[in-house]
N, C-alpha and C. Protein backbone atom coordinates (compact mmCIF):
# COMPACT_ATOMS: atom_id res chain seq x y z
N UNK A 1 -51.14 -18.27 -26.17
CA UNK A 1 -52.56 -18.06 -26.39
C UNK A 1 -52.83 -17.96 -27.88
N UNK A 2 -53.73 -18.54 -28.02
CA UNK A 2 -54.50 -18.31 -29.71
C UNK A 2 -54.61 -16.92 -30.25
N UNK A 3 -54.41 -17.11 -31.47
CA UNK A 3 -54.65 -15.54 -31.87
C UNK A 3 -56.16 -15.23 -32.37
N UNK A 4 -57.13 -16.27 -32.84
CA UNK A 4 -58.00 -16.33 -32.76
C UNK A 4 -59.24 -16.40 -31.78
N UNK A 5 -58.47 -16.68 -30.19
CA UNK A 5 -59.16 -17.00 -29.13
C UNK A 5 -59.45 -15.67 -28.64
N UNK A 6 -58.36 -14.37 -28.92
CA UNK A 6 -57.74 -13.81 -28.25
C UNK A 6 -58.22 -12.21 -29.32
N UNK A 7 -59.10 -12.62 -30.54
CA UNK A 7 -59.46 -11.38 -31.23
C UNK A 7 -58.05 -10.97 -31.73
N UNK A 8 -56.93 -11.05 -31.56
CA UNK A 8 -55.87 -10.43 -32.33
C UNK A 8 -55.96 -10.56 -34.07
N UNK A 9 -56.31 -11.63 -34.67
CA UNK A 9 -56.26 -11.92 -35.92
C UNK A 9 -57.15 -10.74 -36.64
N UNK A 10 -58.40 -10.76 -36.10
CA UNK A 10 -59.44 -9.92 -36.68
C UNK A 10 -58.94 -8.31 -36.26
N UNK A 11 -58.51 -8.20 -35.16
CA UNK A 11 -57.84 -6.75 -34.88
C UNK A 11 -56.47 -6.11 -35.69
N UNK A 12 -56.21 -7.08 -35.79
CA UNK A 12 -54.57 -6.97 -36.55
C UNK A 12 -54.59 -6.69 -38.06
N UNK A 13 -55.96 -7.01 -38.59
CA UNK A 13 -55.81 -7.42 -40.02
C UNK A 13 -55.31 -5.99 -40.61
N UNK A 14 -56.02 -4.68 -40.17
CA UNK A 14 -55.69 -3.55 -40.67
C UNK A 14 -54.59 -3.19 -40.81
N UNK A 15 -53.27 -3.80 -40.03
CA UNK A 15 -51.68 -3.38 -39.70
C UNK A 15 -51.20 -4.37 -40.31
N UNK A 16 -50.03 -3.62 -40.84
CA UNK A 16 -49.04 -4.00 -42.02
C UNK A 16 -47.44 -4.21 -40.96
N UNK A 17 -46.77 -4.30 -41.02
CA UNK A 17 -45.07 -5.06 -40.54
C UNK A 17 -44.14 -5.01 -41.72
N UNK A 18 -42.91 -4.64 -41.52
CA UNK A 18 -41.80 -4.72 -42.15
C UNK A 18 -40.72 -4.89 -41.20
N UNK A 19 -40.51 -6.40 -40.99
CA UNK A 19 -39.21 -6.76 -40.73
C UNK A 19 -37.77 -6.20 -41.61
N UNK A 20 -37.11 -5.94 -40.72
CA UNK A 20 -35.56 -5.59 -41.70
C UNK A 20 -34.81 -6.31 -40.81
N UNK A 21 -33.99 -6.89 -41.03
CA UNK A 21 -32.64 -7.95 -40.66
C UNK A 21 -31.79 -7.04 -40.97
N UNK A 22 -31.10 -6.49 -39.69
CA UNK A 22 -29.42 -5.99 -40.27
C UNK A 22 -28.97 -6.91 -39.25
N UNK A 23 -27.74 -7.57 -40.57
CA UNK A 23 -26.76 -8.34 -40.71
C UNK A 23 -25.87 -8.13 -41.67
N UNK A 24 -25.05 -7.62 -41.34
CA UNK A 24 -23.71 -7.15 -42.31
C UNK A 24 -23.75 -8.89 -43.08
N UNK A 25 -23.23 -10.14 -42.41
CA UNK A 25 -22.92 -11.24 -42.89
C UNK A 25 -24.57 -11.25 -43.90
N UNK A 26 -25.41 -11.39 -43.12
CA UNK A 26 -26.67 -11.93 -43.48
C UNK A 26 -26.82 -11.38 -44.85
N UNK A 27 -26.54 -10.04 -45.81
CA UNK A 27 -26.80 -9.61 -46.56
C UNK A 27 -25.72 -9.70 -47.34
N UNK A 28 -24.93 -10.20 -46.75
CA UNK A 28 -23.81 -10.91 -47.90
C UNK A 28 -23.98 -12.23 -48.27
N UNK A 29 -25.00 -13.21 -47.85
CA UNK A 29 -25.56 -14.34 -47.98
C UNK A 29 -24.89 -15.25 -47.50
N UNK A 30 -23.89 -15.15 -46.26
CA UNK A 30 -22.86 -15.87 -45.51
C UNK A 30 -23.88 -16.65 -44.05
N UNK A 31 -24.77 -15.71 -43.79
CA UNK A 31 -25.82 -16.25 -42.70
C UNK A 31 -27.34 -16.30 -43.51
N UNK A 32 -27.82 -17.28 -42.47
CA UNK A 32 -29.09 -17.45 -42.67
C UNK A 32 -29.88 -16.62 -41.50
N UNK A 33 -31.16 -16.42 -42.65
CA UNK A 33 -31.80 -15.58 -41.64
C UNK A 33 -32.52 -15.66 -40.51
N UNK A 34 -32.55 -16.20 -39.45
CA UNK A 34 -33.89 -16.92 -39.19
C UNK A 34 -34.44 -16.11 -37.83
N UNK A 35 -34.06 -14.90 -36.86
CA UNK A 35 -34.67 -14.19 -36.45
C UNK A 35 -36.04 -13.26 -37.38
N UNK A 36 -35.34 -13.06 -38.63
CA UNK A 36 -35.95 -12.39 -39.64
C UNK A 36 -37.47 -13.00 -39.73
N UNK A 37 -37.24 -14.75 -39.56
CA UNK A 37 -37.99 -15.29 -40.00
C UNK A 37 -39.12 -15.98 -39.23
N UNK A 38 -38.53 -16.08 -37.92
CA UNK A 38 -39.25 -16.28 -36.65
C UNK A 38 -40.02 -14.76 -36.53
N UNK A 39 -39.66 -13.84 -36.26
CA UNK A 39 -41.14 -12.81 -36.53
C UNK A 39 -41.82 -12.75 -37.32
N UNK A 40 -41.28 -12.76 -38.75
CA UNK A 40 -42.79 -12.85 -39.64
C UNK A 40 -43.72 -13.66 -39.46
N UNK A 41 -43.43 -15.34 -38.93
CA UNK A 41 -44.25 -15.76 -38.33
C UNK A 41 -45.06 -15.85 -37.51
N UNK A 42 -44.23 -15.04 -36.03
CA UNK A 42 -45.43 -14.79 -35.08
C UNK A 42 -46.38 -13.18 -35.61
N UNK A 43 -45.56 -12.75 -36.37
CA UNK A 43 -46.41 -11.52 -36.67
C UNK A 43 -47.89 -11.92 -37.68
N UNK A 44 -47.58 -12.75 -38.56
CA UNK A 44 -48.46 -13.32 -39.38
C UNK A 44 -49.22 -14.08 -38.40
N UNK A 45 -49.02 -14.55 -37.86
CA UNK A 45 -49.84 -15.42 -36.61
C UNK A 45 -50.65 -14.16 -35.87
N UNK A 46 -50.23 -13.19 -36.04
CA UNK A 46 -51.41 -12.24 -35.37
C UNK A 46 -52.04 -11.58 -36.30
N UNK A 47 -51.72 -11.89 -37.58
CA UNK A 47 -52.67 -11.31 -38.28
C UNK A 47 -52.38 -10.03 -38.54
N UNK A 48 -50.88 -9.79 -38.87
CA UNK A 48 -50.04 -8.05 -39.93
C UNK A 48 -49.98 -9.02 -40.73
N UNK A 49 -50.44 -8.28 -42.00
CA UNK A 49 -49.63 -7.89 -43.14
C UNK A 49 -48.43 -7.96 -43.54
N UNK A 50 -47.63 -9.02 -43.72
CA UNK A 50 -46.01 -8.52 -43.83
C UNK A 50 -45.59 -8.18 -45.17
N UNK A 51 -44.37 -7.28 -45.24
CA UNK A 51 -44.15 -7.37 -46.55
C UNK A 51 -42.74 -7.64 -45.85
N UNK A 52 -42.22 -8.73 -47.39
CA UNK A 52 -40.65 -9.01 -47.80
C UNK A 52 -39.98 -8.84 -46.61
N UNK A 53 -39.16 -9.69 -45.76
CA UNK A 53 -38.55 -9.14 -45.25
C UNK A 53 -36.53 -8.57 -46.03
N UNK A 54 -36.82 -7.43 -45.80
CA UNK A 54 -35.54 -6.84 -46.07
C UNK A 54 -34.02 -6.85 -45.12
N UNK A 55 -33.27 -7.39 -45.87
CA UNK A 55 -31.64 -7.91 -45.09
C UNK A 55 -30.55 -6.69 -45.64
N UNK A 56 -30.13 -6.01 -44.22
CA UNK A 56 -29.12 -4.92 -44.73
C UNK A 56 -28.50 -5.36 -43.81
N UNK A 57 -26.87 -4.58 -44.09
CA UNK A 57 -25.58 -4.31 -43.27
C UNK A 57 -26.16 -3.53 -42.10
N UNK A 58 -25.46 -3.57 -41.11
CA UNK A 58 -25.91 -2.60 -39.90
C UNK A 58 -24.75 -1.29 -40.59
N UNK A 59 -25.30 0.04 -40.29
CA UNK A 59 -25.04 1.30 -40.88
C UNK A 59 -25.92 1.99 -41.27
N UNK A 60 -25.81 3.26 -41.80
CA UNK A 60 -26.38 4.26 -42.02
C UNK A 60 -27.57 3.50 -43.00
N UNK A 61 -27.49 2.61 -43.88
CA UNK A 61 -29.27 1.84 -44.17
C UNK A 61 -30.25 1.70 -43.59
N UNK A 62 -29.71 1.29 -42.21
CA UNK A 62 -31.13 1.26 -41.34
C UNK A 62 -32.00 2.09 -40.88
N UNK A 63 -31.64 3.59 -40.71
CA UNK A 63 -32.03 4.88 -40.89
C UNK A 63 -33.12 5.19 -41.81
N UNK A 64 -32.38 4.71 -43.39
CA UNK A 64 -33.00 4.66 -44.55
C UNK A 64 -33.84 4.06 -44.68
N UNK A 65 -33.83 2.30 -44.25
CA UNK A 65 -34.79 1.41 -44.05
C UNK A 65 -36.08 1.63 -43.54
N UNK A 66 -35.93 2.08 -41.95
CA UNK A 66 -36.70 2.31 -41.56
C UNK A 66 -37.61 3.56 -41.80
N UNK A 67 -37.20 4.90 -42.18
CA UNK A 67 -37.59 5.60 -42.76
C UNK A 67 -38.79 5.37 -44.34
N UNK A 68 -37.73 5.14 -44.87
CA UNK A 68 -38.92 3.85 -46.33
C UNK A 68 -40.48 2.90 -45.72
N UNK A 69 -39.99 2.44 -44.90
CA UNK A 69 -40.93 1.44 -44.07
C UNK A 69 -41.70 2.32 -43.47
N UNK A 70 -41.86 3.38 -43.21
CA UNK A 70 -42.73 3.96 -42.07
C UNK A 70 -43.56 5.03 -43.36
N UNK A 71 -42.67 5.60 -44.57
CA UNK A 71 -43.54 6.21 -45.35
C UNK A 71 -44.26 5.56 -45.97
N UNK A 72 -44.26 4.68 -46.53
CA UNK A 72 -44.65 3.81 -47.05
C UNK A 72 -45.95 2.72 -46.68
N UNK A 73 -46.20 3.12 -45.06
CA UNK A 73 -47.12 3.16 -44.54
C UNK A 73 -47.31 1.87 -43.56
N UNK A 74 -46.21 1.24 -43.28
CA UNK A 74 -46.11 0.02 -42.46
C UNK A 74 -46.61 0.37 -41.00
N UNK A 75 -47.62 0.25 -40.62
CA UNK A 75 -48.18 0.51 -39.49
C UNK A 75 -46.70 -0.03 -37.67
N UNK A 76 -46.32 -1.05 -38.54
CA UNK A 76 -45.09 -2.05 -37.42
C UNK A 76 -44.13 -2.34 -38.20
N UNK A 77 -42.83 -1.54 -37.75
CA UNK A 77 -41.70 -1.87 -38.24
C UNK A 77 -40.44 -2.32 -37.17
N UNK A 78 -39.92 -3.73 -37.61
CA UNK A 78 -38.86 -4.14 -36.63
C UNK A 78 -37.74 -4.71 -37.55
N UNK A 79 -36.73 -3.84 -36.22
CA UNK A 79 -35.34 -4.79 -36.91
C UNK A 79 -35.08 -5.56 -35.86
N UNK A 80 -34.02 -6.33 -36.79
CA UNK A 80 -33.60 -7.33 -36.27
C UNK A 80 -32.40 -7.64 -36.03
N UNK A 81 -31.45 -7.65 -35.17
CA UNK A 81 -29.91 -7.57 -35.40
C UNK A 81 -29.31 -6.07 -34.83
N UNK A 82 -27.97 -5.88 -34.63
CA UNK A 82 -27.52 -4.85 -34.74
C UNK A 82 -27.91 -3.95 -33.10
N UNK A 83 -28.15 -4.68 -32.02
CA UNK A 83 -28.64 -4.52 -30.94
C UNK A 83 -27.53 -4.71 -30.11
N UNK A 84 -26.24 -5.16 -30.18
CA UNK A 84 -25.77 -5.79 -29.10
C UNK A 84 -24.12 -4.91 -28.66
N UNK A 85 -23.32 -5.12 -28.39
CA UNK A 85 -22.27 -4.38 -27.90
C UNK A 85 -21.17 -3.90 -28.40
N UNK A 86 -21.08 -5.36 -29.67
CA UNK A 86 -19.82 -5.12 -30.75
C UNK A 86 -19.74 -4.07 -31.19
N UNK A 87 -18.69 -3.48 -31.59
CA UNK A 87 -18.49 -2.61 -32.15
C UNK A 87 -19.20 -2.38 -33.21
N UNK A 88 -19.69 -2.97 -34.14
CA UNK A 88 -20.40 -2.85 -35.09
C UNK A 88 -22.31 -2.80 -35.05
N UNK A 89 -22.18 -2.78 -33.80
CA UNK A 89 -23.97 -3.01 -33.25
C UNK A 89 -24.04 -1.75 -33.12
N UNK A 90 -25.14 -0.98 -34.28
CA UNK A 90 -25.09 0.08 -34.19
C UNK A 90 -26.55 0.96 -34.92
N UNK A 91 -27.11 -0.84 -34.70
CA UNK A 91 -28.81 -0.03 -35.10
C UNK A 91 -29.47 0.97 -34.00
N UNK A 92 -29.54 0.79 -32.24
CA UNK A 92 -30.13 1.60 -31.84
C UNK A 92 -29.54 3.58 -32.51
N UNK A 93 -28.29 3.45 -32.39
CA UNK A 93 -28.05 4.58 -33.10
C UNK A 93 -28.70 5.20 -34.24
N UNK A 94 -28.82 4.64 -35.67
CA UNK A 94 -29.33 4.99 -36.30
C UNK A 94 -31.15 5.00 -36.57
N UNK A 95 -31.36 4.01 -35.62
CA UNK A 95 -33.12 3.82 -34.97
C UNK A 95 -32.86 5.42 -34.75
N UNK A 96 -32.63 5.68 -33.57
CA UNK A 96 -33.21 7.27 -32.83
C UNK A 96 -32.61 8.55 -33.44
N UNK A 97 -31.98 8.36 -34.51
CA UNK A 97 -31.87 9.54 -35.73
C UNK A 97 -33.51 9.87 -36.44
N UNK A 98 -34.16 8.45 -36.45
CA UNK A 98 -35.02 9.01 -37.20
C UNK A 98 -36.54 8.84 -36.74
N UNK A 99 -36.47 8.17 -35.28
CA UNK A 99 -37.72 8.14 -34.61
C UNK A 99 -38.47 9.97 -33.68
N UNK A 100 -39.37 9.67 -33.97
CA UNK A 100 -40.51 10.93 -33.05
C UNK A 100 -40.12 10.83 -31.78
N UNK A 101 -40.02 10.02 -31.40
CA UNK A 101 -40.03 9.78 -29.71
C UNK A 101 -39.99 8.41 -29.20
N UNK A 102 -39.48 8.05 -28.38
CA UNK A 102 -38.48 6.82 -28.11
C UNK A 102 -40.33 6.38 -27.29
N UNK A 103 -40.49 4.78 -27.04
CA UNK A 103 -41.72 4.30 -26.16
C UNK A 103 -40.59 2.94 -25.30
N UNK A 104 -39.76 3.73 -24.42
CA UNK A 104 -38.82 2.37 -23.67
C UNK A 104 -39.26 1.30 -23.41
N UNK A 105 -40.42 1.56 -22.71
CA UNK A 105 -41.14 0.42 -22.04
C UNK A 105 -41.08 -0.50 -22.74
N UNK A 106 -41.26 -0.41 -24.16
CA UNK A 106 -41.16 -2.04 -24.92
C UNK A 106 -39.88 -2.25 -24.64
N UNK A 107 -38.63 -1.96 -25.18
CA UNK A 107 -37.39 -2.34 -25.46
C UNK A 107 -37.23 -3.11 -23.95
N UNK A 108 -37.69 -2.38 -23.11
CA UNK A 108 -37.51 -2.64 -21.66
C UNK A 108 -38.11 -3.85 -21.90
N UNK A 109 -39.24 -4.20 -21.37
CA UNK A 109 -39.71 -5.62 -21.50
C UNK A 109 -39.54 -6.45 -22.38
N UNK A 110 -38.88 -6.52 -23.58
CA UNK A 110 -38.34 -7.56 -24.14
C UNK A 110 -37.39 -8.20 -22.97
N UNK A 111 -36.04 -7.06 -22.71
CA UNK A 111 -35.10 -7.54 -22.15
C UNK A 111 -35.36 -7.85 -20.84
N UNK A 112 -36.59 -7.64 -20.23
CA UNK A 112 -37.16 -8.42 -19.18
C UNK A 112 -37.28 -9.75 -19.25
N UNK A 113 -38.00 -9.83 -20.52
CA UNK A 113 -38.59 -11.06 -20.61
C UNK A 113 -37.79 -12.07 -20.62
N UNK A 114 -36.49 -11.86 -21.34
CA UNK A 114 -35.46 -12.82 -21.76
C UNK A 114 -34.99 -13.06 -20.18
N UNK A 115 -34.79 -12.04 -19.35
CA UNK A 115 -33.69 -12.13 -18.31
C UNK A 115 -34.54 -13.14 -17.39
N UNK A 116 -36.16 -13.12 -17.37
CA UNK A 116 -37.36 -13.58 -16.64
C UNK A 116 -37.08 -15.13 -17.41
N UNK A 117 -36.41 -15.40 -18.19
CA UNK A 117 -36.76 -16.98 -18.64
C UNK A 117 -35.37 -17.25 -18.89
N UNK A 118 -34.22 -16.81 -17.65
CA UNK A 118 -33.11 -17.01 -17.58
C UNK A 118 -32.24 -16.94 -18.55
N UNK A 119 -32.32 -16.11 -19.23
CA UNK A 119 -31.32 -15.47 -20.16
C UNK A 119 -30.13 -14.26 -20.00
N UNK A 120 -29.51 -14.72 -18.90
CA UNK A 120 -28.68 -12.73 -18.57
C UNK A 120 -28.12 -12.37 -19.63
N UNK A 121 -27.61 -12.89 -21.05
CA UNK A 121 -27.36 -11.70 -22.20
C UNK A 121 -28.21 -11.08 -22.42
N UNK A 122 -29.80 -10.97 -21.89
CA UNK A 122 -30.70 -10.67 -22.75
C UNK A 122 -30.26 -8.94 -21.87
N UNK A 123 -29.70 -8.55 -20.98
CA UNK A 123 -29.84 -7.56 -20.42
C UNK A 123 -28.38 -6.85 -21.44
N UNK A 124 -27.61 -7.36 -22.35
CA UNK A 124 -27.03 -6.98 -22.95
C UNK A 124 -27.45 -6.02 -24.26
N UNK A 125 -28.88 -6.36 -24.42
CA UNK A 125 -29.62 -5.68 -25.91
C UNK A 125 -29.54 -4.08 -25.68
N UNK A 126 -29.12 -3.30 -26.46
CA UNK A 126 -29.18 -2.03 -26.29
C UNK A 126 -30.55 -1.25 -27.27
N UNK A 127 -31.46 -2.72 -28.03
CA UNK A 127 -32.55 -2.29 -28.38
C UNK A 127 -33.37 -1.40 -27.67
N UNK A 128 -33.92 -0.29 -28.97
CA UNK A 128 -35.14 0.99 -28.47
C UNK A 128 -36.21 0.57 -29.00
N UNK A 129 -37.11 1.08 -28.65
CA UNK A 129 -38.35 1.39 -29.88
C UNK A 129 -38.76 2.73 -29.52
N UNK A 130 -39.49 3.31 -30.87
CA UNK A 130 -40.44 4.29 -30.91
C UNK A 130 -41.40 4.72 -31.75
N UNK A 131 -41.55 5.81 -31.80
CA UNK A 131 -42.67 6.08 -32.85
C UNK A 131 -41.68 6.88 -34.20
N UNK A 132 -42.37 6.76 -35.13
CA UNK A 132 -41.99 7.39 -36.70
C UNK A 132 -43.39 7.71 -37.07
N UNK A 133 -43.80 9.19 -36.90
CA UNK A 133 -45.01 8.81 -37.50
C UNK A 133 -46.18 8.39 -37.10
N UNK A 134 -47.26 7.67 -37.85
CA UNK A 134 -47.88 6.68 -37.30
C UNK A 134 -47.12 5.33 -37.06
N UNK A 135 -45.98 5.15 -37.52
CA UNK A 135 -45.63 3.51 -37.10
C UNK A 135 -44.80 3.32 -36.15
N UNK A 136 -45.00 2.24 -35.82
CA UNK A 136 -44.14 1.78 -34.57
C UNK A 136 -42.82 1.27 -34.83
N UNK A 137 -41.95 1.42 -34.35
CA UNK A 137 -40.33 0.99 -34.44
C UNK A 137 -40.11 0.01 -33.43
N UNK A 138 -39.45 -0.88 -33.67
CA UNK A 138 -38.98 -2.02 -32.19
C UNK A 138 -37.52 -2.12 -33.20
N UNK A 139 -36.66 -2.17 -32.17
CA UNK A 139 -35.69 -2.88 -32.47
C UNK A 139 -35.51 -4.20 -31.63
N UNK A 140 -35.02 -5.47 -32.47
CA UNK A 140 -34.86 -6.46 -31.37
C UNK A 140 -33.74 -7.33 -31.44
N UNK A 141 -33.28 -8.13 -30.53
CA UNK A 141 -31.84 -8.87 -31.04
C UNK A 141 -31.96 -9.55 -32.05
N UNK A 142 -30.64 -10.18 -32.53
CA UNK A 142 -31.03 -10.79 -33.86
C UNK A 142 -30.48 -12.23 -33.44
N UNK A 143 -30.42 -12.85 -32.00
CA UNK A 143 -30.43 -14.11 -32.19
C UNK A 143 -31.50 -15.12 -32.35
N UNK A 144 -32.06 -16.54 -32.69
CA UNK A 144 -33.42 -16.90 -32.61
C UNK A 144 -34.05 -16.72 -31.37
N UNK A 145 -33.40 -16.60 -30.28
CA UNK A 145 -33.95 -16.50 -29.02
C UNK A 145 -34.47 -15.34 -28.80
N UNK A 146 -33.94 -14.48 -29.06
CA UNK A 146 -34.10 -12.98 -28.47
C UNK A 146 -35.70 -12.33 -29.73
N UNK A 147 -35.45 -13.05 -30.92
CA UNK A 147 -36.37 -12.71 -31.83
C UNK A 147 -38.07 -13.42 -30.99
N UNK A 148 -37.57 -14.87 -30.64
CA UNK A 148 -39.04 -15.55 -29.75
C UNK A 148 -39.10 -14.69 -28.46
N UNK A 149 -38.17 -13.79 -27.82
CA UNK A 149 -39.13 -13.08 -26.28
C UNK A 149 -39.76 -12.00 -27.41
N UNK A 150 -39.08 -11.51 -28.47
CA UNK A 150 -39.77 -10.10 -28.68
C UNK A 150 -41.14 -10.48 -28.83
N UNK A 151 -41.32 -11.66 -30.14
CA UNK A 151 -42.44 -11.55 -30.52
C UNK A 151 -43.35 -12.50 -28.86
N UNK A 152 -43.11 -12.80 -28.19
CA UNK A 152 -43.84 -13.19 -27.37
C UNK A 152 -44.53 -11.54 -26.63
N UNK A 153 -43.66 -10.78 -26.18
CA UNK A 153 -43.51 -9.17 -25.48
C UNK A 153 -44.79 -8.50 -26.66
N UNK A 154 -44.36 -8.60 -27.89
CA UNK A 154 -44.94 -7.91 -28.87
C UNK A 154 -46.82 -8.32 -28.91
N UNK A 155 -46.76 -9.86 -28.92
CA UNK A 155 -48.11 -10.37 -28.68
C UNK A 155 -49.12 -9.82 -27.73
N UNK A 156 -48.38 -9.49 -26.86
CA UNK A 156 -49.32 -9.22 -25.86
C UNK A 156 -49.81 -7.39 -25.88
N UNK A 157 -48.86 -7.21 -26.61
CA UNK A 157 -48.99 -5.56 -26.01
C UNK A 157 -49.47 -4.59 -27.44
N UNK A 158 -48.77 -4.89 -28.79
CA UNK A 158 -49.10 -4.51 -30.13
C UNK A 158 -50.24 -4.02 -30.40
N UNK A 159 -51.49 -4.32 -30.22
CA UNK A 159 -52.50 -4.06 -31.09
C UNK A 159 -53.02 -3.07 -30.01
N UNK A 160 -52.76 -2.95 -29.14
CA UNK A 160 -53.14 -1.49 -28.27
C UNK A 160 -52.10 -0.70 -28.58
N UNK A 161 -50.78 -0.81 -28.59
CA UNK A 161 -49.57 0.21 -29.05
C UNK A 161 -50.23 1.26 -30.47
N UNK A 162 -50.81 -0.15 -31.23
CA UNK A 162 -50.76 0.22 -32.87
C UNK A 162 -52.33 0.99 -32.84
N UNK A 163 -53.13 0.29 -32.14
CA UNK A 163 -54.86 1.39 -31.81
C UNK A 163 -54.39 2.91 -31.29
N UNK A 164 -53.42 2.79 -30.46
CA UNK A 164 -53.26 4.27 -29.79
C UNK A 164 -52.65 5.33 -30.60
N UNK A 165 -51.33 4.70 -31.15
CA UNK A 165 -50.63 5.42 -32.45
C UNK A 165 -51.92 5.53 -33.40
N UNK A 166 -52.83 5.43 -33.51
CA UNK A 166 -53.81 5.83 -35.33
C UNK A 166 -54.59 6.49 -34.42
N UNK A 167 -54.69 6.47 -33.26
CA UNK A 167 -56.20 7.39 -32.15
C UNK A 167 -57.05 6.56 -32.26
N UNK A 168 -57.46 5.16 -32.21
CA UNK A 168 -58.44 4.42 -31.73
C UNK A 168 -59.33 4.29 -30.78
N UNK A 169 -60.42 4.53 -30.57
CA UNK A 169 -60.61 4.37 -29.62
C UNK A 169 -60.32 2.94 -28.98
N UNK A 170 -59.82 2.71 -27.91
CA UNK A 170 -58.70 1.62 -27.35
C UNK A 170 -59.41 1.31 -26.06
């Protein structure tokens, strides 16, 4: 659906986004980014604000990251990466060190969505989201696929998430 058809552009304009990519490789400049880069697009397509997207190691940064991102006043903050089983997938961990309160239901329906358009790794994501604050946290996988259900999941549901978090009337 249009984002213009659909009032998101004009609703969205007030909310800001900070993608972060953790990728241990990715921030060693061994990978390219392109989950990173597939959301800023659909996010810009709805009309956030993005700033820079930022590429860290998965570890105790993302804590930091996200923390920075939420004072700083990013109304929507998502990572990217660091969701999955390896041993080294270890963003939901440091996500819920520093979130208010976990909102499952998203994380949940991402990995719906993927499993709904025949994807069974997608039930592998150990992505959360929650609140920090006023901003919103998503964590999401960091393959290109898993980055297109979020922001598809995210389209539909965001700008009421992000009205309710500021007290909008919604």
């Amino acid at each position: 659906m249009d984002a213009q058809a659909t009032g998101f552009a004009v609703s969205m304009s007030k909310f800001t986004a900070q993608v972060i990519t953790v990728s241990t490789r990715g921030s060693q400049g061994i990978r390219a980014d392109t989950s990173g880069e597939i959301l800023m697009a659909a996010l810009t397509h709805l009309g956030l604000t993005c700033s820079p997207t930022v590429i860290i190691p998965d570890g105790p940064e993302v804590a930091t990251q996200i923390s920075l991102a939420a004072e700083t006043g990013h109304s929507l903050v998502i990572t990217t990466g660091g969701t999955g089983i390896s041993p080294t997938d270890r963003t939901p961990e440091f996500t819920r060190k520093v979130i208010d309160r976990e909102v499952p239901g998203i994380a949940e329906a991402i990995r719906a969505y993927g499993r709904g358009n025949g994807i069974a790794t997608a039930a592998l994501s150990r992505g959360i989201a929650g609140q920090l604050g006023d901003s919103l946290v998503v964590n999401v996988p960091g393959s290109p696929g898993g980055a297109k259900d979020a922001a598809a999941v995210l389209g539909e549901i965001v700008i009421h998430a992000l009205e309710q978090i500021t007290g909008s009337d919604h």
